[in-house]
C-alpha atoms as a PDB file:
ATOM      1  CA  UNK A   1     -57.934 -27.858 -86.570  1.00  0.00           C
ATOM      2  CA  UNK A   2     -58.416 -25.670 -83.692  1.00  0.00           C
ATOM      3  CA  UNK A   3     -59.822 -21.617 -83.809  1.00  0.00           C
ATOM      4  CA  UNK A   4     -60.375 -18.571 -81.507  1.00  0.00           C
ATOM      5  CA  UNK A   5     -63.842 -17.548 -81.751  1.00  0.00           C
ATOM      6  CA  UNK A   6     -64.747 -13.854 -80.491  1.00  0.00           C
ATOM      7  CA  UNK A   7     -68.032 -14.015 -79.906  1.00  0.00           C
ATOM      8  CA  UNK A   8     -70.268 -10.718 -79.498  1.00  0.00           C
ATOM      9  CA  UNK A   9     -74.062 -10.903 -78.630  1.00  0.00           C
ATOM     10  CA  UNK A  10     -76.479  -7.645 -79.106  1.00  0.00           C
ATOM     11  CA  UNK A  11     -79.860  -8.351 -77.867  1.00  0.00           C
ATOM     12  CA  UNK A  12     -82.819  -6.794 -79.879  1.00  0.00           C
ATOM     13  CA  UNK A  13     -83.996  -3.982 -78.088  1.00  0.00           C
ATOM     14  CA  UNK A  14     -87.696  -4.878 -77.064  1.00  0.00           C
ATOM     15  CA  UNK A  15     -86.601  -8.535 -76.096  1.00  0.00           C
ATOM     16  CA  UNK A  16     -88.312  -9.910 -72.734  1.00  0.00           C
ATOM     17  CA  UNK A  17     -85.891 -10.925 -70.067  1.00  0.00           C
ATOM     18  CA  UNK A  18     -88.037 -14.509 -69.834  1.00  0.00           C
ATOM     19  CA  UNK A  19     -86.633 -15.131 -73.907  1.00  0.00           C
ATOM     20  CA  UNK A  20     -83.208 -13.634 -73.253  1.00  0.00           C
ATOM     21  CA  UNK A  21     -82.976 -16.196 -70.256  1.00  0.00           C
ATOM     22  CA  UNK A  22     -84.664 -19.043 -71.971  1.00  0.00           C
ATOM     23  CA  UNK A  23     -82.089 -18.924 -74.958  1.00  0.00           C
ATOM     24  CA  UNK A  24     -78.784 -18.561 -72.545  1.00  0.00           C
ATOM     25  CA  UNK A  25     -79.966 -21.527 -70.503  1.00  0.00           C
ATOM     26  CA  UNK A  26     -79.937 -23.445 -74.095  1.00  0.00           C
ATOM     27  CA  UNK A  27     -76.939 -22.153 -75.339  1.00  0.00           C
ATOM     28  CA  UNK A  28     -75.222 -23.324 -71.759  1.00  0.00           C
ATOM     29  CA  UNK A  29     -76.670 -26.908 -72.483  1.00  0.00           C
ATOM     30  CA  UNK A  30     -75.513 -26.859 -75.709  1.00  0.00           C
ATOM     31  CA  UNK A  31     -72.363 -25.763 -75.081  1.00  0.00           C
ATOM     32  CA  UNK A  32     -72.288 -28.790 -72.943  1.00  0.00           C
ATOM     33  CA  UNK A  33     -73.106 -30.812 -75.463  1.00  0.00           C
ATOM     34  CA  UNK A  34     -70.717 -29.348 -77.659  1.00  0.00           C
ATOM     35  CA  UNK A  35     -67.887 -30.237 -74.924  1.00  0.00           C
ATOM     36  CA  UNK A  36     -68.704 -33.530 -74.879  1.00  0.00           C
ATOM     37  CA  UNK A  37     -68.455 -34.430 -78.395  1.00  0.00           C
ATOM     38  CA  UNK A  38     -65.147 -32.203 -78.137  1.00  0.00           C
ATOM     39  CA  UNK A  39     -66.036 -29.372 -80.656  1.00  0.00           C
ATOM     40  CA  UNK A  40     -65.923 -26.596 -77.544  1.00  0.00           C
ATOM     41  CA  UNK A  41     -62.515 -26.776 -76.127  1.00  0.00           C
ATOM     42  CA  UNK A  42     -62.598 -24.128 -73.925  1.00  0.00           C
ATOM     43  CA  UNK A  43     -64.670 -20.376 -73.307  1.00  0.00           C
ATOM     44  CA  UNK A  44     -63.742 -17.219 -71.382  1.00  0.00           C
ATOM     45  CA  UNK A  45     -64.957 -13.700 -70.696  1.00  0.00           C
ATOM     46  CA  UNK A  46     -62.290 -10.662 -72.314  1.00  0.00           C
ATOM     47  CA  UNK A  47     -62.542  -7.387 -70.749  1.00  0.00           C
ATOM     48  CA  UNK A  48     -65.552  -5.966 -71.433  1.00  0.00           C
ATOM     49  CA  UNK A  49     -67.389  -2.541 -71.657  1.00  0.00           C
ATOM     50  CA  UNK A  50     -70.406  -1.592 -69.255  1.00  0.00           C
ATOM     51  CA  UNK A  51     -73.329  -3.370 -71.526  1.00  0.00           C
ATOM     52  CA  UNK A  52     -71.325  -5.464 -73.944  1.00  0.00           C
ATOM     53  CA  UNK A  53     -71.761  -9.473 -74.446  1.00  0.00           C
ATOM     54  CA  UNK A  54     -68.753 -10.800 -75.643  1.00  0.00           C
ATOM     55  CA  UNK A  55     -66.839 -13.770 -75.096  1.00  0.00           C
ATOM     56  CA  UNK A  56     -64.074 -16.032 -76.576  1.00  0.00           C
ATOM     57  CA  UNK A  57     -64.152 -19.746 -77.593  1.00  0.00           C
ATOM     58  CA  UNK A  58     -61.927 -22.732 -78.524  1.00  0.00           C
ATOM     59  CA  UNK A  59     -63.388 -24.671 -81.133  1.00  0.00           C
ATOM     60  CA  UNK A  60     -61.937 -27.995 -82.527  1.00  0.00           C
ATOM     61  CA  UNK A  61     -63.327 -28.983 -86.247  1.00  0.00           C
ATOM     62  CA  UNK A  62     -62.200 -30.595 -89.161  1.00  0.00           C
ATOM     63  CA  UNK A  63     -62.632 -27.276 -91.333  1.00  0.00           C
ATOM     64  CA  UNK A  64     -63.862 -23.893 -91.648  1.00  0.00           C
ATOM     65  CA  UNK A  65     -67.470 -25.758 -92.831  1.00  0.00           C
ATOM     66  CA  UNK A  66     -67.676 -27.959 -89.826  1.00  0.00           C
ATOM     67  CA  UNK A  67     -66.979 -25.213 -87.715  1.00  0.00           C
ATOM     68  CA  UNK A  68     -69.830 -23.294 -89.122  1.00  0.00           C
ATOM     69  CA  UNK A  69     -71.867 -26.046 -88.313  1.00  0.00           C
ATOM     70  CA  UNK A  70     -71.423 -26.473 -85.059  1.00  0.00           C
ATOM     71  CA  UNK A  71     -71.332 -22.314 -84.695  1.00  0.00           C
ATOM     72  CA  UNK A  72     -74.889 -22.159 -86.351  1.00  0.00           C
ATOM     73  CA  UNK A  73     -76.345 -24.639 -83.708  1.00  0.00           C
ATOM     74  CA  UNK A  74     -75.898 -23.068 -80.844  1.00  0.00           C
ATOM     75  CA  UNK A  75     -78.843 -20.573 -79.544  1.00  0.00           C
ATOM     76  CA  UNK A  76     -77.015 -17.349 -78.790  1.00  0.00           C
ATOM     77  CA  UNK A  77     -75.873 -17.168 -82.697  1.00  0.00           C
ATOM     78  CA  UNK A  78     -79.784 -15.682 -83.607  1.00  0.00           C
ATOM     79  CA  UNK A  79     -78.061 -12.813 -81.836  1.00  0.00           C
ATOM     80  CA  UNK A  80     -74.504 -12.504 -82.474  1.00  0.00           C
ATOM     81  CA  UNK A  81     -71.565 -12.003 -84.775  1.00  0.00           C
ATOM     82  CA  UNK A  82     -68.993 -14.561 -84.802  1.00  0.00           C
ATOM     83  CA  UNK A  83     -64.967 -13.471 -85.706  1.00  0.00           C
ATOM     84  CA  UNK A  84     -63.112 -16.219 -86.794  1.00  0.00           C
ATOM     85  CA  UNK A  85     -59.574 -16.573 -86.623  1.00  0.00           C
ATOM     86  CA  UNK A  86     -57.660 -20.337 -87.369  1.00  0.00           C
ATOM     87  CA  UNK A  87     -55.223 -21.545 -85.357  1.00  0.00           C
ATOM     88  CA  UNK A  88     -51.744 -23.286 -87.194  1.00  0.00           C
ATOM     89  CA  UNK A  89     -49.975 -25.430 -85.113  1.00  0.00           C
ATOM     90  CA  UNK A  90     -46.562 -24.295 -83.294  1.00  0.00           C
ATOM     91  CA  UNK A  91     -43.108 -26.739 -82.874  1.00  0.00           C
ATOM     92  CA  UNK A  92     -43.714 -25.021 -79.466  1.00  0.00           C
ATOM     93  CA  UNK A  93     -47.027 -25.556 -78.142  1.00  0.00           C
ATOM     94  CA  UNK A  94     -47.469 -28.075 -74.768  1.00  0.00           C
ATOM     95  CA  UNK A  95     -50.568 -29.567 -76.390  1.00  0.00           C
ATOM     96  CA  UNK A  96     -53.851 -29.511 -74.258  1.00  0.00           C
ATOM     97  CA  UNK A  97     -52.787 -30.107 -71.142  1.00  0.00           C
ATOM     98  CA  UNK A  98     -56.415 -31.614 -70.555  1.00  0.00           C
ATOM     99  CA  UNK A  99     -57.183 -30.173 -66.504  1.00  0.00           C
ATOM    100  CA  UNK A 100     -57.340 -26.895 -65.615  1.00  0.00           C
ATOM    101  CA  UNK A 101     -57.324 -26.755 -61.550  1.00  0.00           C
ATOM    102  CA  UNK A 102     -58.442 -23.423 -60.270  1.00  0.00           C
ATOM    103  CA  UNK A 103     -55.253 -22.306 -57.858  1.00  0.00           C
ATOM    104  CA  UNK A 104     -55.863 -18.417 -57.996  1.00  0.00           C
ATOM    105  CA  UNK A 105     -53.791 -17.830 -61.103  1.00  0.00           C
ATOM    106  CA  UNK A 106     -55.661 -15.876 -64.397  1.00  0.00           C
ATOM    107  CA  UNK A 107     -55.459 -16.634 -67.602  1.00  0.00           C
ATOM    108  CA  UNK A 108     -53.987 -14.554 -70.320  1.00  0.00           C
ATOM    109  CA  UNK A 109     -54.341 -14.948 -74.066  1.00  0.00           C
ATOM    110  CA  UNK A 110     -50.851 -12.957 -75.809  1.00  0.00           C
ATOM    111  CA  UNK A 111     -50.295 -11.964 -79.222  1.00  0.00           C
ATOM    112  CA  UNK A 112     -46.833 -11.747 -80.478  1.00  0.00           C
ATOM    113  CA  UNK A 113     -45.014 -10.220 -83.363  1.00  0.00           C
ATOM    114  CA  UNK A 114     -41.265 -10.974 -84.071  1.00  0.00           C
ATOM    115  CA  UNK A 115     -39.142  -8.844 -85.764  1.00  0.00           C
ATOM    116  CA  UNK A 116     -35.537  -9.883 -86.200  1.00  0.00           C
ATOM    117  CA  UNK A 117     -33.189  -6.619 -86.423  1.00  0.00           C
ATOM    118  CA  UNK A 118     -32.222  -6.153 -90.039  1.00  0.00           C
ATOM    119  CA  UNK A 119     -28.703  -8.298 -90.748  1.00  0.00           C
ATOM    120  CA  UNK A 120     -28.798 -10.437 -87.996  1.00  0.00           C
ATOM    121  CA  UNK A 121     -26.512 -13.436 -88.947  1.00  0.00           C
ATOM    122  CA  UNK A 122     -29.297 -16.714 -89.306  1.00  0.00           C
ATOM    123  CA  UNK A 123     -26.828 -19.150 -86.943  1.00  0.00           C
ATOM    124  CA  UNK A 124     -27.723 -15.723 -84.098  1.00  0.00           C
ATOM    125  CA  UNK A 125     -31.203 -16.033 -85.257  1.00  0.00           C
ATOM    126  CA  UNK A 126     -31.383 -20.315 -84.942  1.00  0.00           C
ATOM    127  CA  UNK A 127     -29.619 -20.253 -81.783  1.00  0.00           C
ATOM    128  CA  UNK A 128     -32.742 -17.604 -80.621  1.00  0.00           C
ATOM    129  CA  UNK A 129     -34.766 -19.819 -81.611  1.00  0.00           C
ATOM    130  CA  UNK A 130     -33.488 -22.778 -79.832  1.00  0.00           C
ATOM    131  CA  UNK A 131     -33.196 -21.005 -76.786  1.00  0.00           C
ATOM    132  CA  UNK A 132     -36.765 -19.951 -76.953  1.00  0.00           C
ATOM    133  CA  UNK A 133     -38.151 -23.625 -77.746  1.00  0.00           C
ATOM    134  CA  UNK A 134     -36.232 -24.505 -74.470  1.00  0.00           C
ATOM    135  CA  UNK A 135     -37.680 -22.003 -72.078  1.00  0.00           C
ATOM    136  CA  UNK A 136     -41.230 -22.755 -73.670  1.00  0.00           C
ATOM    137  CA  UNK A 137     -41.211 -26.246 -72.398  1.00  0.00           C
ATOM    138  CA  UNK A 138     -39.644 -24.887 -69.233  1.00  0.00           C
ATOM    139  CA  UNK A 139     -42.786 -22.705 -68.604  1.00  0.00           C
ATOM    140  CA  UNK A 140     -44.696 -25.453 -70.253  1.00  0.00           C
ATOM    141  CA  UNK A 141     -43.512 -27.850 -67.249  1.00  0.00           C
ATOM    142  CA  UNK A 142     -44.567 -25.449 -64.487  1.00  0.00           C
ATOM    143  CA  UNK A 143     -47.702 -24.955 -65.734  1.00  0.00           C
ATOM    144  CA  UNK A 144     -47.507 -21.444 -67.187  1.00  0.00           C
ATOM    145  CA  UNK A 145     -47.447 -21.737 -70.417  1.00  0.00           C
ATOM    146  CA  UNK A 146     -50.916 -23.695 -71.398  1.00  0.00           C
ATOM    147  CA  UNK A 147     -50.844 -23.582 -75.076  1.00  0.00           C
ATOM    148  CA  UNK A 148     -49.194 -21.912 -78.483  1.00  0.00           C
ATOM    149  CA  UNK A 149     -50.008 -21.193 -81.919  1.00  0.00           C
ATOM    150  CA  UNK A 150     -49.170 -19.837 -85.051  1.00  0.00           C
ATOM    151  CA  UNK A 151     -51.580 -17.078 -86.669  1.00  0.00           C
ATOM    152  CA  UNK A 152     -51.900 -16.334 -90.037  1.00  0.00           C
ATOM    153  CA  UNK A 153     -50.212 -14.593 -92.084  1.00  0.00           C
ATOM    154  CA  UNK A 154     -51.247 -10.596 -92.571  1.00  0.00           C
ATOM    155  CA  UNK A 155     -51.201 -10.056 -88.340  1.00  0.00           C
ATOM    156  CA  UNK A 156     -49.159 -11.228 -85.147  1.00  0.00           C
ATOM    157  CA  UNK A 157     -47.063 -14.336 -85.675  1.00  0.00           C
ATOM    158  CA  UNK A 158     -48.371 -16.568 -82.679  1.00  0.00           C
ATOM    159  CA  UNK A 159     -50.772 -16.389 -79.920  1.00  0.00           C
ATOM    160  CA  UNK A 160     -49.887 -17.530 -76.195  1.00  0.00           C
ATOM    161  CA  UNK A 161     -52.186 -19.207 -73.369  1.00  0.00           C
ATOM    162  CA  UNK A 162     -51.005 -18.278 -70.192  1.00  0.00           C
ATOM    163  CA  UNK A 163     -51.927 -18.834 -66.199  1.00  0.00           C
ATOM    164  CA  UNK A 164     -49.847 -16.470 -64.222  1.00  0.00           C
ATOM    165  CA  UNK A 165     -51.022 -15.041 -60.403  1.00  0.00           C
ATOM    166  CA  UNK A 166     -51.064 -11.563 -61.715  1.00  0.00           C
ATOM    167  CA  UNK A 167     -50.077  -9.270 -65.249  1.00  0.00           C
ATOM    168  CA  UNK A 168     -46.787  -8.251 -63.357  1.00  0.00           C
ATOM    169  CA  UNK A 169     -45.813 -11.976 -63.080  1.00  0.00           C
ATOM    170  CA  UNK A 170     -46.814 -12.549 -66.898  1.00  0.00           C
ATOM    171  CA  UNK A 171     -44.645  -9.856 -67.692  1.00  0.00           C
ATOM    172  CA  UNK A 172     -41.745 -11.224 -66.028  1.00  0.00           C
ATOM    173  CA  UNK A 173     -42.779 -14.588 -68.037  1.00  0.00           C
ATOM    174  CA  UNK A 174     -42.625 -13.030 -71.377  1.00  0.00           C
ATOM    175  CA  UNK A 175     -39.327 -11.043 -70.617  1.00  0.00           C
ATOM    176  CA  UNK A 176     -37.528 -14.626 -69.897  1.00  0.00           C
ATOM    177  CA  UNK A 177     -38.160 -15.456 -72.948  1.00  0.00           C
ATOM    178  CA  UNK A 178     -35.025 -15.084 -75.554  1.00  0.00           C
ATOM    179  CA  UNK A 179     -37.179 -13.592 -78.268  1.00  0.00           C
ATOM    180  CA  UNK A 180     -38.780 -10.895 -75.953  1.00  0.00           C
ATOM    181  CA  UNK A 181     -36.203  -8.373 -77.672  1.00  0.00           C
ATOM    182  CA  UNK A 182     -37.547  -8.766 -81.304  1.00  0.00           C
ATOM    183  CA  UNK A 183     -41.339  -9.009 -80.155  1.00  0.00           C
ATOM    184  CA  UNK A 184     -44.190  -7.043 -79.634  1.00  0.00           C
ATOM    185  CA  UNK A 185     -46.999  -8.557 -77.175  1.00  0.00           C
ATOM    186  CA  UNK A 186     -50.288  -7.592 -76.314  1.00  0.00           C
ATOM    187  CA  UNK A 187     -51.895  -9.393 -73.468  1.00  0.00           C
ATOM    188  CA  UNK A 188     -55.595  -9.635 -72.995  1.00  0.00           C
ATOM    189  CA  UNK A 189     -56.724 -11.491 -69.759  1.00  0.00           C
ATOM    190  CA  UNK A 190     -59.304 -13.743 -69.316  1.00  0.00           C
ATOM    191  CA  UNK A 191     -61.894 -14.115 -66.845  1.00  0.00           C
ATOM    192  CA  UNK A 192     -63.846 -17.370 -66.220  1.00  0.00           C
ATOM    193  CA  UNK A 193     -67.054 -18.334 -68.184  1.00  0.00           C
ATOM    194  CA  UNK A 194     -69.630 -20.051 -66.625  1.00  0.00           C
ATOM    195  CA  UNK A 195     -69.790 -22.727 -69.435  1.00  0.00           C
ATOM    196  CA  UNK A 196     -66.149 -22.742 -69.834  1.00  0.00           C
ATOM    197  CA  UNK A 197     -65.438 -27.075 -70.683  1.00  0.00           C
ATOM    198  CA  UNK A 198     -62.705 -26.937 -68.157  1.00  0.00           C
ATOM    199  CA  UNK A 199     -65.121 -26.589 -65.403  1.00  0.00           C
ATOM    200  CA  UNK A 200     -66.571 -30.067 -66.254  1.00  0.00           C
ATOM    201  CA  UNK A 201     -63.059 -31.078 -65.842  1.00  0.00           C
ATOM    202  CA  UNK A 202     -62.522 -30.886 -63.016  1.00  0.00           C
END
């Protein structure tokens, strides 16, 4: 099973610099480590405020337990809050597409919440659906859309990976898609993480 981690680290006021940099040089081996046994799929940095620590993972684990587990062992987690959210698998997602070659392009995480217009016929709402399961694996194939899941239930419906050169050209992405009338988005982009796995890719 697969989650999206959010990450946030606050730093004990008081802490020497020579600590602080002595634990993030062991959480960046460990998050090696954690790569390589293929627990840490992928990490990025969200927007962030002047001051704030924050960043987003891709874990892999059998359960919520095991990822627990492997969230307890890393270094930084003496100092930070973990957000959890599981990932449900979508008859839409590319699957991990396993490199990640740097070509200019950002990546985008989306959030999207379908709602189908009150007495829609369901052979109109199928065909949608069809429709949008074919231009998925169109962007799929060009190397836009990375991967796709469903979210629980109680929030957005699914949550999008994207590469695209800019937001505007996302945009245009997420308006091809047949669903775009019935759904709200919200787009966060990513920037790269120094111990992101897809660097050791590469």
């Amino acid at each position: 099973m697969e989650y999206l981690v959010t990450m946030t680290t606050h730093v004990p006021d008081g802490t020497p610099d020579e600590e602080v940099a002595d634990v993030r040089a062991r959480e960046a081996a460990h998050s090696g480590e954690l790569a390589a046994q293929g627990s840490l799929l992928r990490l990025w940095r969200p927007p962030l405020r002047p001051g704030e620590w924050r960043s987003l993972g891709l874990f892999a684990a059998a359960d919520d337990a095991q990822l627990e587990q492997v969230l307890a062992s890393m270094p930084l987690r003496v100092w930070r809050a973990d957000e959890v959210t599981p990932l449900l698998e979508h008859p839409n997602d590319p699957g991990d597409p396993g490199q990640y070659p740097e070509d200019g392009a950002t990546e985008f995480l989306t959030t999207f919440t379908i709602a189908v217009p009150e007495g829609t016929p369901e052979q109109v709402v199928a065909d949608m659906a069809a429709r949008e399961a074919q231009r998925a694996k169109e962007l799929a194939g060009e190397g836009r859309l990375l991967r796709l899941w469903r979210l629980p239930a109680g929030g957005p419906d699914a949550l999008g990976l994207w590469r695209a050169s800019d937001a505007t050209e996302l945009r245009a992405m997420l308006e091809s898609l047949p669903l775009d009338p019935w759904m709200t988005e919200e787009i966060t982009p990513l920037t790269s993480h120094p111990s992101d796995p897809a660097r050791l890719r590469k």
